[in-house]
Protein backbone atom coordinates (compact mmCIF):
# COMPACT_ATOMS: atom_id res chain seq x y z
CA UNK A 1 81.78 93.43 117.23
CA UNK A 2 85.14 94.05 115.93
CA UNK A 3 88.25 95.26 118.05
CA UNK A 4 91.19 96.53 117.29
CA UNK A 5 94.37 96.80 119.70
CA UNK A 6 97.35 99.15 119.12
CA UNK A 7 101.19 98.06 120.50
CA UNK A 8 104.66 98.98 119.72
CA UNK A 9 104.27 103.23 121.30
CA UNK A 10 106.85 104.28 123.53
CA UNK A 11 108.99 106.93 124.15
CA UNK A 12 112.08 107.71 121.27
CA UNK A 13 114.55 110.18 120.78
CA UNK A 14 114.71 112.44 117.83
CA UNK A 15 115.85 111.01 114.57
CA UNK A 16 114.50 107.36 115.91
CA UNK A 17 112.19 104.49 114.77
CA UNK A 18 109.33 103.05 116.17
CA UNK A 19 106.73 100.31 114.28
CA UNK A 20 103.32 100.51 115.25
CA UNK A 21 101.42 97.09 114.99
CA UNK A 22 96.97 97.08 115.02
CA UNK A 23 95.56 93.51 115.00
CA UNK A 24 91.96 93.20 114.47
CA UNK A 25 89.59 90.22 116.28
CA UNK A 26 86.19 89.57 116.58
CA UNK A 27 83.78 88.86 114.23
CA UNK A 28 84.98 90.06 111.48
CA UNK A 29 83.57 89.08 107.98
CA UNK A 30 85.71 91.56 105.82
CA UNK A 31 87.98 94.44 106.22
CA UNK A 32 88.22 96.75 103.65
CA UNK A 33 90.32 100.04 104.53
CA UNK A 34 92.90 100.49 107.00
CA UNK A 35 94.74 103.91 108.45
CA UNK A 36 96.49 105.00 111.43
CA UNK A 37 95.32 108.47 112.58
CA UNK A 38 97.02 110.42 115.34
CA UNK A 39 95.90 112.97 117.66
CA UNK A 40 97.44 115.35 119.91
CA UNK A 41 95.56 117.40 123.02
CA UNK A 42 93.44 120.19 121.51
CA UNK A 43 94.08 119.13 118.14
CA UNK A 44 91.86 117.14 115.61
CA UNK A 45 92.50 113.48 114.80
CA UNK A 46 94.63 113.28 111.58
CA UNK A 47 95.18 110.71 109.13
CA UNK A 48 99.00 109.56 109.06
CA UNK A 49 98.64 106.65 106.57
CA UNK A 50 95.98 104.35 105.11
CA UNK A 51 95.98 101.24 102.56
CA UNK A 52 93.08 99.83 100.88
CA UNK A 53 92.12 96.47 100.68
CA UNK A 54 93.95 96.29 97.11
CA UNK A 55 96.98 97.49 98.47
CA UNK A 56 96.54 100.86 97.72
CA UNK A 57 98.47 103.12 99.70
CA UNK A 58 98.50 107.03 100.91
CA UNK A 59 100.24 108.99 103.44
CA UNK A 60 99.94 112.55 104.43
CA UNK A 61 102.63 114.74 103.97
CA UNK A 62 104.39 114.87 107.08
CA UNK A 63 104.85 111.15 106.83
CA UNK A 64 105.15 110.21 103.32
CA UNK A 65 109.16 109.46 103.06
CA UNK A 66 109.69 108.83 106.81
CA UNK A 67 107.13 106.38 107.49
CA UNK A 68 105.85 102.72 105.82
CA UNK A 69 102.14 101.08 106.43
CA UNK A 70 101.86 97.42 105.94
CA UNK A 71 98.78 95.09 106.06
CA UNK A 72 98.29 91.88 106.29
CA UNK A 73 94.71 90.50 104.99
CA UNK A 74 94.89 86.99 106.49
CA UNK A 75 96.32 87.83 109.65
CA UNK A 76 93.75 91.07 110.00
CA UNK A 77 97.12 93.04 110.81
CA UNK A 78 98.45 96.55 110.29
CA UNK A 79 101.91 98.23 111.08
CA UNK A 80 103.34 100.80 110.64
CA UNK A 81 106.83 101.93 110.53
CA UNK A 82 108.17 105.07 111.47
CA UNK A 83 111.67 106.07 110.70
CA UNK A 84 113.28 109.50 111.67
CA UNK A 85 110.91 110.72 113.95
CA UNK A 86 110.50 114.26 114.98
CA UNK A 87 109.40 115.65 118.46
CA UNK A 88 106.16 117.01 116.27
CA UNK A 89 105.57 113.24 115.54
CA UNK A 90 104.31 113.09 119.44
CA UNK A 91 101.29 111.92 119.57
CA UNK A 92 98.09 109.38 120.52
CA UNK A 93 98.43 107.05 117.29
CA UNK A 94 94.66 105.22 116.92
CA UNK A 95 94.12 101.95 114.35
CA UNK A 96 91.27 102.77 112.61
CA UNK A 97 89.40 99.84 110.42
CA UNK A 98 86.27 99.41 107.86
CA UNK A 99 85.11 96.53 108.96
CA UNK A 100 81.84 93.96 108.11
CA UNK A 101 80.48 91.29 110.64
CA UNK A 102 78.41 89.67 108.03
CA UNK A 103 78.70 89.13 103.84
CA UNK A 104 75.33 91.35 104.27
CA UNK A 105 76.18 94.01 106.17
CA UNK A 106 77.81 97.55 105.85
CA UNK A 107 81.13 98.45 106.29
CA UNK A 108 81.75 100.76 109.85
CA UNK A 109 84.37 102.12 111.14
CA UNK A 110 86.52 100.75 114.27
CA UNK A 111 88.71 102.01 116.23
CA UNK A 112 91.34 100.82 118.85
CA UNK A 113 92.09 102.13 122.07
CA UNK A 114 95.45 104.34 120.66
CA UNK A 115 99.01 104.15 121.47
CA UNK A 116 101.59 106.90 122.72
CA UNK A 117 104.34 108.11 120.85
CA UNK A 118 106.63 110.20 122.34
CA UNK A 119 109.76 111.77 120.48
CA UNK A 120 112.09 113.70 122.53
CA UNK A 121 113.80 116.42 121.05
């Protein structure tokens, strides 16, 4: 099995910074793609960021400029830094993972347990 555990949410005023963190344990053979997603009630989970194994990097819109995702492959670690933050930034903010147990087996997807962000207006 393969967890993942979200730190660094809080509460923030408008036009503040928080950095997410998601570090993976268990056993883990490989992990291939990483994202944050958030969530709000009633609403769908969205992807806020991702990067690939290889580094490659996306962001949705309401991110991209405002926020940075970082991995690191030996550690198993994500982050994710948020800069300017907007009361519509509010939100459950999950670590999400493709990870193997074995050189043999498929890639699934993990999630952790999700964080709170809350940006006061």
């Amino acid at each position: 099995q393969v967890q993942l555990v979200e730190s660094g949410g809080g509460l923030v005023q408008a036009g503040g910074s928080l950095r997410l963190s998601c570090a993976a344990s268990g056993d883990i053979f490989m992990i291939n793609d990483m994202a944050w997603y958030r969530q709000t009630p009633g609403k769908q989970r969205e992807l806020v960021a991702s990067v690939t194994r290889g580094g490659e990097i996306n962001y949705a819109d309401s991110a991209r400029g405002r926020f940075a995702i970082s991995r690191d492959l030996f550690k198993n670690t994500m982050s994710l830094q948020m800069h300017s933050l907007k009361a519509e930034d509010t939100a459950v903010y999950y670590c999400n993972a493709q990870a193997s147990v074995s050189a043999w087996g498929t890639f699934l997807p993990y999630w952790g347990q999700g964080t709170q962000v809350t940006v006061s207006s």
